[in-house]
C-alpha atoms as a PDB file:
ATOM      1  CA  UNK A   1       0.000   0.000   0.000  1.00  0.00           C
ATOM      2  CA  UNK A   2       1.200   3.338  -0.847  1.00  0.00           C
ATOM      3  CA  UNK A   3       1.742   6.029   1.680  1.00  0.00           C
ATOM      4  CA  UNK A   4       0.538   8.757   2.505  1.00  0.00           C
ATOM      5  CA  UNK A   5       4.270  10.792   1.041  1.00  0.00           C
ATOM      6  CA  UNK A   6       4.437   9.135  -1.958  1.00  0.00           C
ATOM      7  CA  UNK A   7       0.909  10.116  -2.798  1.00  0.00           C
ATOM      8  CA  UNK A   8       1.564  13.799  -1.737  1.00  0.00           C
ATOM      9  CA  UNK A   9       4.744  13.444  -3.812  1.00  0.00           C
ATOM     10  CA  UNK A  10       2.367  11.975  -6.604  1.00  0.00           C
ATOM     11  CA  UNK A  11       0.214  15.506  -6.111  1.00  0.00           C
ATOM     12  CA  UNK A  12       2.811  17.874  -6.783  1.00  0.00           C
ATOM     13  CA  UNK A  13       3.907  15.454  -9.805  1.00  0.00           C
ATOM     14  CA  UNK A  14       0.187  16.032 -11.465  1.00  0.00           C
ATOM     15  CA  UNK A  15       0.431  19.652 -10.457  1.00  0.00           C
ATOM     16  CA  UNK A  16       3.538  20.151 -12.387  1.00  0.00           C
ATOM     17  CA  UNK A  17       2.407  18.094 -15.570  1.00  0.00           C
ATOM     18  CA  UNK A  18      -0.841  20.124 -15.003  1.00  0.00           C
ATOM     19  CA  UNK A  19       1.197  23.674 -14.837  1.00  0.00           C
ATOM     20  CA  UNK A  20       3.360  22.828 -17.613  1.00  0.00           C
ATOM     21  CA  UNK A  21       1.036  21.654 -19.995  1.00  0.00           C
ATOM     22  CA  UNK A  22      -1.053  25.714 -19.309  1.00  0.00           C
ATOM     23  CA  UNK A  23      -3.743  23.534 -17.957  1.00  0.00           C
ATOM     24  CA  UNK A  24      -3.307  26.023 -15.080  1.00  0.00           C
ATOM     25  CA  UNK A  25      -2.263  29.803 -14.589  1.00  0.00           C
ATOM     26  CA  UNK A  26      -1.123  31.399 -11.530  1.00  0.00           C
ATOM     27  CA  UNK A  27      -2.368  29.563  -8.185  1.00  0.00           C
ATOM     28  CA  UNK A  28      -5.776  28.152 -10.410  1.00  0.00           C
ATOM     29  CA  UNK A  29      -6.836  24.427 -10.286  1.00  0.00           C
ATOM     30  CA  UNK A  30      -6.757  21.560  -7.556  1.00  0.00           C
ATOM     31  CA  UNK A  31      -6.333  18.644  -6.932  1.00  0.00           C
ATOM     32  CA  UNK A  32      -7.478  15.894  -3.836  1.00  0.00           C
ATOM     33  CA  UNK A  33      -7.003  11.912  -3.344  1.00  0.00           C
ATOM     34  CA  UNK A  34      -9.097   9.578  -1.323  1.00  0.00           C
ATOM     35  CA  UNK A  35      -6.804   8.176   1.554  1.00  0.00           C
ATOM     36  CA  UNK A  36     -10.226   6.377   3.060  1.00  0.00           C
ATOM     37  CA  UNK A  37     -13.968   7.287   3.867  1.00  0.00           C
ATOM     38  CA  UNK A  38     -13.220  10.071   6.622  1.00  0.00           C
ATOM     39  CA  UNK A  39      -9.479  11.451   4.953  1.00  0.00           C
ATOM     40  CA  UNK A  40      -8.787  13.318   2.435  1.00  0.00           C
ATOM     41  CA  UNK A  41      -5.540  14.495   1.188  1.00  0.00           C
ATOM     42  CA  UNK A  42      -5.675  18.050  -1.072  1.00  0.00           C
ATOM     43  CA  UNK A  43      -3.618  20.882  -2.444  1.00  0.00           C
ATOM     44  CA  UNK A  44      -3.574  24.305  -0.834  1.00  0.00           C
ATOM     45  CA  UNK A  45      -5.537  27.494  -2.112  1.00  0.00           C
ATOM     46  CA  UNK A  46      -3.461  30.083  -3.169  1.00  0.00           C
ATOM     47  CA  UNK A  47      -0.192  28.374  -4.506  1.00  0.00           C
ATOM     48  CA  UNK A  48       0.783  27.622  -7.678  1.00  0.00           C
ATOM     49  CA  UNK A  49       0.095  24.059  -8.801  1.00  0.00           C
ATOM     50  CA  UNK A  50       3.826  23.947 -10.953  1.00  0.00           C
ATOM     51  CA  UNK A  51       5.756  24.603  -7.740  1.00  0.00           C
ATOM     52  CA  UNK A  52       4.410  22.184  -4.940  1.00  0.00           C
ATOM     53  CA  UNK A  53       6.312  20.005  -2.502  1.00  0.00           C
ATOM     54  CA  UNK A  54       4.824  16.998  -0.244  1.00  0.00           C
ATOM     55  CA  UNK A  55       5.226  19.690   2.775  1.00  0.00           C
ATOM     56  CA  UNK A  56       2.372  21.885   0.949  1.00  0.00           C
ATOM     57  CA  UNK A  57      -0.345  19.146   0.680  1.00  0.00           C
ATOM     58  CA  UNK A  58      -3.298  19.438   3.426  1.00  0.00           C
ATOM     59  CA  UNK A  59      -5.456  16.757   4.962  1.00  0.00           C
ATOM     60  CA  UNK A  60      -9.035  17.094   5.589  1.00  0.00           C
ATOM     61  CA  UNK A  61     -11.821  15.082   6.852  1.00  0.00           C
ATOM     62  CA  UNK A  62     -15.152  14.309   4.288  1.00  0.00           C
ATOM     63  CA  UNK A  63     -16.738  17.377   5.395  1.00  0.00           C
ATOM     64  CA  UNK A  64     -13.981  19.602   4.130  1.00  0.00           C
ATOM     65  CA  UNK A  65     -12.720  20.211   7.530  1.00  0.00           C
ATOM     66  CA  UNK A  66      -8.992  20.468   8.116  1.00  0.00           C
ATOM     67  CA  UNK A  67      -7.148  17.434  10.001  1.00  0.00           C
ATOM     68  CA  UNK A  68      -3.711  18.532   8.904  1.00  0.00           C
ATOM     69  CA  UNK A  69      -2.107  21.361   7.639  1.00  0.00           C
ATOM     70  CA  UNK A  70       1.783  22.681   7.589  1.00  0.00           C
ATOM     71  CA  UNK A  71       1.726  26.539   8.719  1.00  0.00           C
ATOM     72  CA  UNK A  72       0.828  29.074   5.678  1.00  0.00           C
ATOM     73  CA  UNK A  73      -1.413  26.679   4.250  1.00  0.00           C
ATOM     74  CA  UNK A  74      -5.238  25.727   3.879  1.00  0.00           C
ATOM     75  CA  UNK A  75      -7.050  23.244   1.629  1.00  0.00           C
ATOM     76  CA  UNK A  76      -8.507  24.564  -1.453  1.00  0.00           C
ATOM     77  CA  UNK A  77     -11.321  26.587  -1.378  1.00  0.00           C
ATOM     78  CA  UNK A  78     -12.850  24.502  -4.126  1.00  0.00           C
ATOM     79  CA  UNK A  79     -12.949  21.580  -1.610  1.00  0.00           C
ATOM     80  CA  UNK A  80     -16.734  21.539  -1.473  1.00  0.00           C
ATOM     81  CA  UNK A  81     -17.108  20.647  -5.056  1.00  0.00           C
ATOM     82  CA  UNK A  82     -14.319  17.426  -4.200  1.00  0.00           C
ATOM     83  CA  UNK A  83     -16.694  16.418  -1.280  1.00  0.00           C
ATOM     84  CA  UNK A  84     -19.569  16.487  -3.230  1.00  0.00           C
ATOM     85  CA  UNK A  85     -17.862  13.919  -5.599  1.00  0.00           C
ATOM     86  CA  UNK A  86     -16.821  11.397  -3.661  1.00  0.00           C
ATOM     87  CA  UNK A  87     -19.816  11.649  -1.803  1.00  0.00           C
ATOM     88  CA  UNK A  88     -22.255  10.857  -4.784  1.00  0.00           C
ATOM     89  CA  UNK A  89     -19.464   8.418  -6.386  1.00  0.00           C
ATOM     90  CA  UNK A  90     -18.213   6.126  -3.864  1.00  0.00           C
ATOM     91  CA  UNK A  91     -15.966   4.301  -6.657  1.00  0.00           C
ATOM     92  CA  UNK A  92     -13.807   7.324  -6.997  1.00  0.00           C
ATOM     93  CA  UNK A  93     -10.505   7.837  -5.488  1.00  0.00           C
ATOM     94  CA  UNK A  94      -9.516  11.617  -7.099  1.00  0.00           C
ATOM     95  CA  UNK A  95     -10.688  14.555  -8.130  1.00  0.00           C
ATOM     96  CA  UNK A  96      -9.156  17.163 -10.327  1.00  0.00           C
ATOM     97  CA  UNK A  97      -9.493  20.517 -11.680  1.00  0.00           C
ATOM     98  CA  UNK A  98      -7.888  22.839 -14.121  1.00  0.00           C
ATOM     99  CA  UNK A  99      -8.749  25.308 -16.827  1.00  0.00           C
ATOM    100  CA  UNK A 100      -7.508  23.958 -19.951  1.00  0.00           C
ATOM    101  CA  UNK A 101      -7.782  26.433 -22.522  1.00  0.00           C
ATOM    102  CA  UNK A 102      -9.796  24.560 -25.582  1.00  0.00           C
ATOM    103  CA  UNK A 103     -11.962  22.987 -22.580  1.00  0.00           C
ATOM    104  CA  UNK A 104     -12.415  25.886 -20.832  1.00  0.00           C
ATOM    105  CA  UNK A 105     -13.224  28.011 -23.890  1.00  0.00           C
ATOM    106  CA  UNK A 106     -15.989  25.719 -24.598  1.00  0.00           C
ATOM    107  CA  UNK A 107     -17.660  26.018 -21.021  1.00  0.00           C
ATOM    108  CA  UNK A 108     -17.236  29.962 -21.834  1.00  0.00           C
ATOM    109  CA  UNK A 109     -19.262  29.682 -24.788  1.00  0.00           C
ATOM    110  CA  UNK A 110     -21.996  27.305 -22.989  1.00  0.00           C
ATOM    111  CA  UNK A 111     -21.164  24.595 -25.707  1.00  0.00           C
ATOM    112  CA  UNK A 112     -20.806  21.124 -24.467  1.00  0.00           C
ATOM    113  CA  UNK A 113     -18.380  18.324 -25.488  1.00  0.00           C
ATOM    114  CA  UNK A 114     -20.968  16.143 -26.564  1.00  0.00           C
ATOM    115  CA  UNK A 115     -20.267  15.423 -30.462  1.00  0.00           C
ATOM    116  CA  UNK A 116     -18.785  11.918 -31.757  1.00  0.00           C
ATOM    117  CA  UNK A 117     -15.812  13.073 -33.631  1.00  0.00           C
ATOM    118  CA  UNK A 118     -13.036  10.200 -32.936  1.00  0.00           C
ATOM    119  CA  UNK A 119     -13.511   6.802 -31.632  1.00  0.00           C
ATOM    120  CA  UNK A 120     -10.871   7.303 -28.170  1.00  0.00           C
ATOM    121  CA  UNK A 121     -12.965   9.952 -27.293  1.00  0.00           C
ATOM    122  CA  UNK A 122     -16.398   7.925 -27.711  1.00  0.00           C
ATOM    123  CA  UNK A 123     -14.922   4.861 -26.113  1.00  0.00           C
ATOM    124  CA  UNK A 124     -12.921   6.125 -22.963  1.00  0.00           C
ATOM    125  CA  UNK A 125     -14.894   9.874 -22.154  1.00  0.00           C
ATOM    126  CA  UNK A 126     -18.446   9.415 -23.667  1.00  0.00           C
ATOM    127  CA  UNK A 127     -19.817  12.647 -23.356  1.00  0.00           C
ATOM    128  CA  UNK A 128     -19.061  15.679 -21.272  1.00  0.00           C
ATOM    129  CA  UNK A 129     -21.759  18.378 -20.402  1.00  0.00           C
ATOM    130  CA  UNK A 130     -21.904  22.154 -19.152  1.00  0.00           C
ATOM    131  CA  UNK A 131     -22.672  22.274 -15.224  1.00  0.00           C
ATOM    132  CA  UNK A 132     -24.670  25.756 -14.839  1.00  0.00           C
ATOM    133  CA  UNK A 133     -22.519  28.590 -13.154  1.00  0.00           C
ATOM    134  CA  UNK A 134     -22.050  28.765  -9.956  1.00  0.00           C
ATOM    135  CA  UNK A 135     -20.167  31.022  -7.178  1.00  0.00           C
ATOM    136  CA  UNK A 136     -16.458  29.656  -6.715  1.00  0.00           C
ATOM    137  CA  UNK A 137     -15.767  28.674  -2.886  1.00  0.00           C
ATOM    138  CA  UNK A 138     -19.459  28.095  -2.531  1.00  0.00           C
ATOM    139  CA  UNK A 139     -22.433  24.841  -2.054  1.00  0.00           C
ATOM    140  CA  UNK A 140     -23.569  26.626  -5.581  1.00  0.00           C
ATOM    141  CA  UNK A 141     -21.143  24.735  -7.633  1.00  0.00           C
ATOM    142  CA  UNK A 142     -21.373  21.226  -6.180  1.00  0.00           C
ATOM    143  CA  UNK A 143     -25.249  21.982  -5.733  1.00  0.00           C
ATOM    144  CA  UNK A 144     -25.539  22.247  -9.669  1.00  0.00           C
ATOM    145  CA  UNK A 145     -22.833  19.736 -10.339  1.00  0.00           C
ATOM    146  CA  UNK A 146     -24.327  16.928  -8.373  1.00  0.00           C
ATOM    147  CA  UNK A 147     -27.094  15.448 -10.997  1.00  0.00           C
ATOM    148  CA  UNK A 148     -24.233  14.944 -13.404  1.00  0.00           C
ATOM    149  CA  UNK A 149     -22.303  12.309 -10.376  1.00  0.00           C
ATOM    150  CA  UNK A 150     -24.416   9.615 -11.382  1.00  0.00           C
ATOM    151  CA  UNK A 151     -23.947   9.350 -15.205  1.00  0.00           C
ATOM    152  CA  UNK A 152     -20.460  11.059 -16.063  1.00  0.00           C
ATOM    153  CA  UNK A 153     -17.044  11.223 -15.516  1.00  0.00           C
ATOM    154  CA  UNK A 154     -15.723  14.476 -16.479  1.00  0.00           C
ATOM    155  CA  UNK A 155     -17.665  18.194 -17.042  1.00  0.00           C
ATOM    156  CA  UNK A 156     -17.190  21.326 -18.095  1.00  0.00           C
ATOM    157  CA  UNK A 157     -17.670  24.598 -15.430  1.00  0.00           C
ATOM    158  CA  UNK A 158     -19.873  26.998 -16.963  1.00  0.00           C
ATOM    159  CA  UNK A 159     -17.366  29.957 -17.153  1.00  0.00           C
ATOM    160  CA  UNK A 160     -15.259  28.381 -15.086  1.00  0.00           C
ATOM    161  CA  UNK A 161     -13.131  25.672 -16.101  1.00  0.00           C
ATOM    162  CA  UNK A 162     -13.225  21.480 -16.598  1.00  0.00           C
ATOM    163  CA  UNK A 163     -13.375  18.951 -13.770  1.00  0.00           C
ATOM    164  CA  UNK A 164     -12.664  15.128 -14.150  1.00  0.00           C
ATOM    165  CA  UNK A 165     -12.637  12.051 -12.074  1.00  0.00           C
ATOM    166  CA  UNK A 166     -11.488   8.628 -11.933  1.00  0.00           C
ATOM    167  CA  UNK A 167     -10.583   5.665  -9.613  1.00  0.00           C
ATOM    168  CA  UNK A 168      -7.032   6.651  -8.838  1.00  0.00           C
ATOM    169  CA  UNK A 169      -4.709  10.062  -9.197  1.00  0.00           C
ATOM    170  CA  UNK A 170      -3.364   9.072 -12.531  1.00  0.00           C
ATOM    171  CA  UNK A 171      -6.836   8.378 -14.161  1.00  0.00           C
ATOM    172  CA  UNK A 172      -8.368  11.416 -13.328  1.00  0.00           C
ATOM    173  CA  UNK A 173      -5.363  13.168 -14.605  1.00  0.00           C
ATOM    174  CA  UNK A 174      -5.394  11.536 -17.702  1.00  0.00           C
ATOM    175  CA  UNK A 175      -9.157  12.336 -17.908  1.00  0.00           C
ATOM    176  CA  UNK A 176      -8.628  15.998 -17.796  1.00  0.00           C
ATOM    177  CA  UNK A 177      -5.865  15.664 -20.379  1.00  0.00           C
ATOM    178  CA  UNK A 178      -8.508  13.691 -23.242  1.00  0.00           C
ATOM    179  CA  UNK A 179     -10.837  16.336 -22.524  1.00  0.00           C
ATOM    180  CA  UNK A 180      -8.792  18.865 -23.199  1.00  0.00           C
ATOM    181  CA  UNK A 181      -7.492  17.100 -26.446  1.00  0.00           C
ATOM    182  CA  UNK A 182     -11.052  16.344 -27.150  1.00  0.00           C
ATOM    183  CA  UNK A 183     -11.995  20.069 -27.052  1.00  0.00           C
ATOM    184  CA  UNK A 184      -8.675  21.240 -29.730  1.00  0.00           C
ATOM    185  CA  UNK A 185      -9.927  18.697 -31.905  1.00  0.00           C
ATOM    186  CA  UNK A 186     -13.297  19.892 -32.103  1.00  0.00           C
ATOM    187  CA  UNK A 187     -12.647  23.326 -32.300  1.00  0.00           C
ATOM    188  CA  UNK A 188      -9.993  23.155 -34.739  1.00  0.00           C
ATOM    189  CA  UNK A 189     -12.167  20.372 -36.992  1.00  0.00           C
ATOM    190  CA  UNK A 190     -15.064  23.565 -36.807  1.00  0.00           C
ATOM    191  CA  UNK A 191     -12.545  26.199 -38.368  1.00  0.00           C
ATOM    192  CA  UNK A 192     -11.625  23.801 -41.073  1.00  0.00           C
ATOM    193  CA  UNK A 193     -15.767  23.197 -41.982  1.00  0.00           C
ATOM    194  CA  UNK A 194     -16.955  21.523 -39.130  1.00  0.00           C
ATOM    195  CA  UNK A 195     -16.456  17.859 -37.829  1.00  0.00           C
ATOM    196  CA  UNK A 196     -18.094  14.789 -39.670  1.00  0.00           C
ATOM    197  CA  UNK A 197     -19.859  13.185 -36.824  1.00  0.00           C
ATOM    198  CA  UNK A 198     -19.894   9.346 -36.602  1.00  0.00           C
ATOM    199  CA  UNK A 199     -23.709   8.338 -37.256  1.00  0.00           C
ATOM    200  CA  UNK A 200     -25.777   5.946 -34.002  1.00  0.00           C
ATOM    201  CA  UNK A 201     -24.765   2.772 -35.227  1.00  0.00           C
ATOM    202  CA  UNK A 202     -20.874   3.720 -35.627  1.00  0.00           C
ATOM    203  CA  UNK A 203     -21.493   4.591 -32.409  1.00  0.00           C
ATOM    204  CA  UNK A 204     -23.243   1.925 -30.864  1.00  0.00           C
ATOM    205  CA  UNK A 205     -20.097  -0.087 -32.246  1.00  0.00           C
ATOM    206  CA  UNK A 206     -17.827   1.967 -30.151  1.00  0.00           C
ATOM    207  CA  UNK A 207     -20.160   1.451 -27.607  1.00  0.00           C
ATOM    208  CA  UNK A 208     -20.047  -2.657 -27.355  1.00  0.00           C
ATOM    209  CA  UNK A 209     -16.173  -1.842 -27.522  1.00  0.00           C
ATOM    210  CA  UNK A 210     -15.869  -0.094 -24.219  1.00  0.00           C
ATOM    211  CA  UNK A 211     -18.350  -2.605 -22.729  1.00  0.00           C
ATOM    212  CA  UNK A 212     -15.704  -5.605 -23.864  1.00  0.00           C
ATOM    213  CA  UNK A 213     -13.016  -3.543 -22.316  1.00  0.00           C
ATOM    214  CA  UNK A 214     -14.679  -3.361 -19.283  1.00  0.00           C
ATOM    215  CA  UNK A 215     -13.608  -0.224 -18.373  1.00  0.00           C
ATOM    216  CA  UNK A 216     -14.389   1.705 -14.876  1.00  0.00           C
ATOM    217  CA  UNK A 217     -16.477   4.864 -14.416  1.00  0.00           C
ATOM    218  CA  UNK A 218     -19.849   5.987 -15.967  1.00  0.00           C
ATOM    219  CA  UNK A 219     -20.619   6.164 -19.432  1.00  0.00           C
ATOM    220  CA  UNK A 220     -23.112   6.581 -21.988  1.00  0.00           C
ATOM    221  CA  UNK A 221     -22.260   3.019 -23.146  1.00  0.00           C
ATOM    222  CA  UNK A 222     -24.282   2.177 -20.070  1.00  0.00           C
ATOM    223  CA  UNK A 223     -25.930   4.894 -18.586  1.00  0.00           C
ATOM    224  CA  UNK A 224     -26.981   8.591 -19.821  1.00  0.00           C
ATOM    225  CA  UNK A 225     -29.589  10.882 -18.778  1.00  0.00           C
ATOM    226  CA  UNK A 226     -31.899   9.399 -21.977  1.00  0.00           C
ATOM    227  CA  UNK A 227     -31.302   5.884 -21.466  1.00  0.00           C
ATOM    228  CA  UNK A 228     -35.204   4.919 -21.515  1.00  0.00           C
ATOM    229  CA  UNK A 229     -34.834   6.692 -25.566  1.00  0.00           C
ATOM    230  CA  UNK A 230     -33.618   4.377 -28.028  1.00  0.00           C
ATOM    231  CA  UNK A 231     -31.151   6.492 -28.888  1.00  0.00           C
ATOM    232  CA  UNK A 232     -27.551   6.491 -27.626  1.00  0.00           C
ATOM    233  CA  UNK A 233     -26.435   9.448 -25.545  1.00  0.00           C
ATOM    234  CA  UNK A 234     -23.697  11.068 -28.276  1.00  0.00           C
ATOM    235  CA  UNK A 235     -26.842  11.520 -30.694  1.00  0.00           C
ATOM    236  CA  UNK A 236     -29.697  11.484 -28.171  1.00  0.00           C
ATOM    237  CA  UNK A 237     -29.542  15.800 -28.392  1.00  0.00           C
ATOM    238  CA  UNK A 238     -30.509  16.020 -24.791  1.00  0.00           C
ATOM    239  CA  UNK A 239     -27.099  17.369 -24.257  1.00  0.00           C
ATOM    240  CA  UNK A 240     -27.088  20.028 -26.704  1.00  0.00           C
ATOM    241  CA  UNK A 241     -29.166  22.625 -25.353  1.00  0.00           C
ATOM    242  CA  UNK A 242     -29.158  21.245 -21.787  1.00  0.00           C
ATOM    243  CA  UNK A 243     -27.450  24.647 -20.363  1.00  0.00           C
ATOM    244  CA  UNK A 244     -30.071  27.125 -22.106  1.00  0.00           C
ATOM    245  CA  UNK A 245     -33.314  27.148 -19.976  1.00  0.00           C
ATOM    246  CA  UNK A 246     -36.084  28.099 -22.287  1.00  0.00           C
ATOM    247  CA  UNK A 247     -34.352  26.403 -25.600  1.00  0.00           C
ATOM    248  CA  UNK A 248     -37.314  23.828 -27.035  1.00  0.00           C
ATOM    249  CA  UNK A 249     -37.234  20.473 -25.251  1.00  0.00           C
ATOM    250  CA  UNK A 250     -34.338  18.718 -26.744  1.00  0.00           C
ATOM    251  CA  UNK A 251     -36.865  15.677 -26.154  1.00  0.00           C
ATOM    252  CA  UNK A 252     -38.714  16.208 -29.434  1.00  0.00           C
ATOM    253  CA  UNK A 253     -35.708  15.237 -31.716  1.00  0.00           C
ATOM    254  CA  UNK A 254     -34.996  11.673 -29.516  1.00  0.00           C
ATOM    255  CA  UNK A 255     -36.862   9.751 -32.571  1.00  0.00           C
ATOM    256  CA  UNK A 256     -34.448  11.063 -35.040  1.00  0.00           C
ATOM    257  CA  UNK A 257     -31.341   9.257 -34.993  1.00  0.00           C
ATOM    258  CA  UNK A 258     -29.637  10.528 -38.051  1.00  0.00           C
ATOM    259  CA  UNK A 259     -29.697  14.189 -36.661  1.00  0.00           C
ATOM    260  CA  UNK A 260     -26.642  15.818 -35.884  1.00  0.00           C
ATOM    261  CA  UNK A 261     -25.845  17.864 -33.061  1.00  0.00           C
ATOM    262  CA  UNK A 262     -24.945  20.665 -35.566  1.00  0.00           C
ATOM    263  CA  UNK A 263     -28.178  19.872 -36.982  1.00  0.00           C
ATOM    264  CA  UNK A 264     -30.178  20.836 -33.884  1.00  0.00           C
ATOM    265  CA  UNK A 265     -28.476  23.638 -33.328  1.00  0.00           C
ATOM    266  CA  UNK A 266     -29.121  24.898 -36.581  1.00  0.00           C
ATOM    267  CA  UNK A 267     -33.015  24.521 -36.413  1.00  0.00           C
ATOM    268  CA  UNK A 268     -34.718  27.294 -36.668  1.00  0.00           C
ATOM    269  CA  UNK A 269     -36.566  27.329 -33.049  1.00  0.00           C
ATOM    270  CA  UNK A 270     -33.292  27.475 -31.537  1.00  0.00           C
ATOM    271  CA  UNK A 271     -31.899  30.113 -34.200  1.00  0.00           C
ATOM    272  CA  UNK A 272     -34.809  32.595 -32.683  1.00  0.00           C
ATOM    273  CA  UNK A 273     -34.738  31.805 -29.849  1.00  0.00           C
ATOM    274  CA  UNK A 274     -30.933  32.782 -29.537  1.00  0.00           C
ATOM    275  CA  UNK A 275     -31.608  35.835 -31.488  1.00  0.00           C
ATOM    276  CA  UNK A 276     -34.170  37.098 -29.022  1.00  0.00           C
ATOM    277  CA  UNK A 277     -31.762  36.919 -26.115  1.00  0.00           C
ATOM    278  CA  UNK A 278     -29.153  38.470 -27.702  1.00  0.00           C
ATOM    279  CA  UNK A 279     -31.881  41.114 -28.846  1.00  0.00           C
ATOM    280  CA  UNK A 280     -32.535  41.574 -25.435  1.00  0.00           C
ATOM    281  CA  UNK A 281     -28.723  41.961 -24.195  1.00  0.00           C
ATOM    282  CA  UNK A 282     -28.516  44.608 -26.764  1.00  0.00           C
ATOM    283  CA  UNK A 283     -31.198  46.397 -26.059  1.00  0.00           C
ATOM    284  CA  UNK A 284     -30.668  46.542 -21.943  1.00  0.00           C
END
């Protein structure tokens, strides 16, 4: 069993791959690993993820409170959001956050990374939706991010940033990072035309794939918010417009299954719909 230095030394290793790949500016992001049920080992608020040693890393209990803590430093003030979880996904040992810059760019715009573009992505992330704004430091965020627990693994911080997690340290990294790649892809694919999305059956294929890995977590391949359609979750659309309250019910286009998500967006409902609010914005 590994203990409890080497995974603080692990920490600062993630930090660093996380500050050096501008995952990170400044003192942003953190990071926390489940030790067991009541301890929690996290990095500090207001130091720079590239620059951590094992001496920096603080212990807390599941409520967020501290157990340990070297002077000069306090757990993140994210930690709520961590709590909230592992408290909803007992199978996960980390948590991370960041602010990639494709990935974050894409929770600026409200646009969720929900399009089938390359098999990887289908097979190992699924899909990755836009968890409404919320206050940083406060219940709002985990509040809003908590009906996601059950059915994803990563998601995108309205305005905020990307959070993933995973069974161990390494996995959530690793998470963040295919987001992140995930998110270039697709916004470089959309200057060059826009990406050819794989159809529902490619799909499903990818699908039984994953399921023969066996791989850990949640996933569409199993679960999604529109499992009772028969649709699969990367062409379901109930992602699409799942961050604009007042968008037409995403519901009504479940019986098409050779819709696109660019297709959806494109229809003209949603066209006026965005038009009036901007409208609005203007004229305020």
């Amino acid at each position: 069993m590994v203990n409890e230095y080497e995974i603080k030394k692990q920490i600062c290793d993630i930090g660093k791959r996380i500050y050096n790949r501008n995952m990170v500016a400044a003192n942003d992001g953190n990071i926390s690993v489940k030790l067991n049920d009541h301890e929690f080992l996290c990095t500090p608020t207001g130091v720079s993820k590239g620059f951590m040693t094992p001496d920096y890393i603080c212990k807390v209990d599941e409520n967020g409170n501290v157990i340990q803590a070297n002077a000069g430093f306090r757990p993140s003030s994210e930690i709520k959001m961590h709590m909230r979880v592992y408290q909803k996904r007992p199978d996960v040992g980390s948590v991370v956050h960041a602010h990639p810059v494709y990935a974050t760019s894409f929770a600026i715009a409200g646009i969720p990374l929900t399009q089938p573009i390359m098999p990887e992505a289908v097979i190992a992330l699924g899909c990755v939706p836009i968890a409404e704004y919320g206050t940083p430091s406060t219940n709002e965020i985990p509040d809003r991010l908590e009906k996601y627990l059950p059915y994803y693994d990563a998601v995108l911080l309205e305005s905020h940033g990307a959070l993933t997690w995973a069974g161990d340290l390494l996995s959530a990294y690793l998470k963040m990072e295919s987001v992140e790649f995930y998110a270039q892809l697709l916004y470089q694919s959309r200057q060059l035309g826009g990406p050819k999305e794989f159809d529902a059956a490619t799909v499903q294929k990818l699908y039984e794939i994953r399921r023969k890995m066996g791989l850990p977590g949640k996933h569409p391949a199993d679960l999604c918010l529109c499992k009772d359609q028969e649709v699969n979750c990367h062409n379901c659309g109930c992602h699409s417009q799942q961050n604009v309250p007042g968008l037409p019910d995403p519901q009504r286009w479940h019986g098409s299954t050779d819709m696109t998500v660019n297709d959806r967006a494109q229809s003209p409902e949603v066209i006026a719909e965005i038009t009036r609010r901007v409208l609005e914005q203007l004229n305020r």
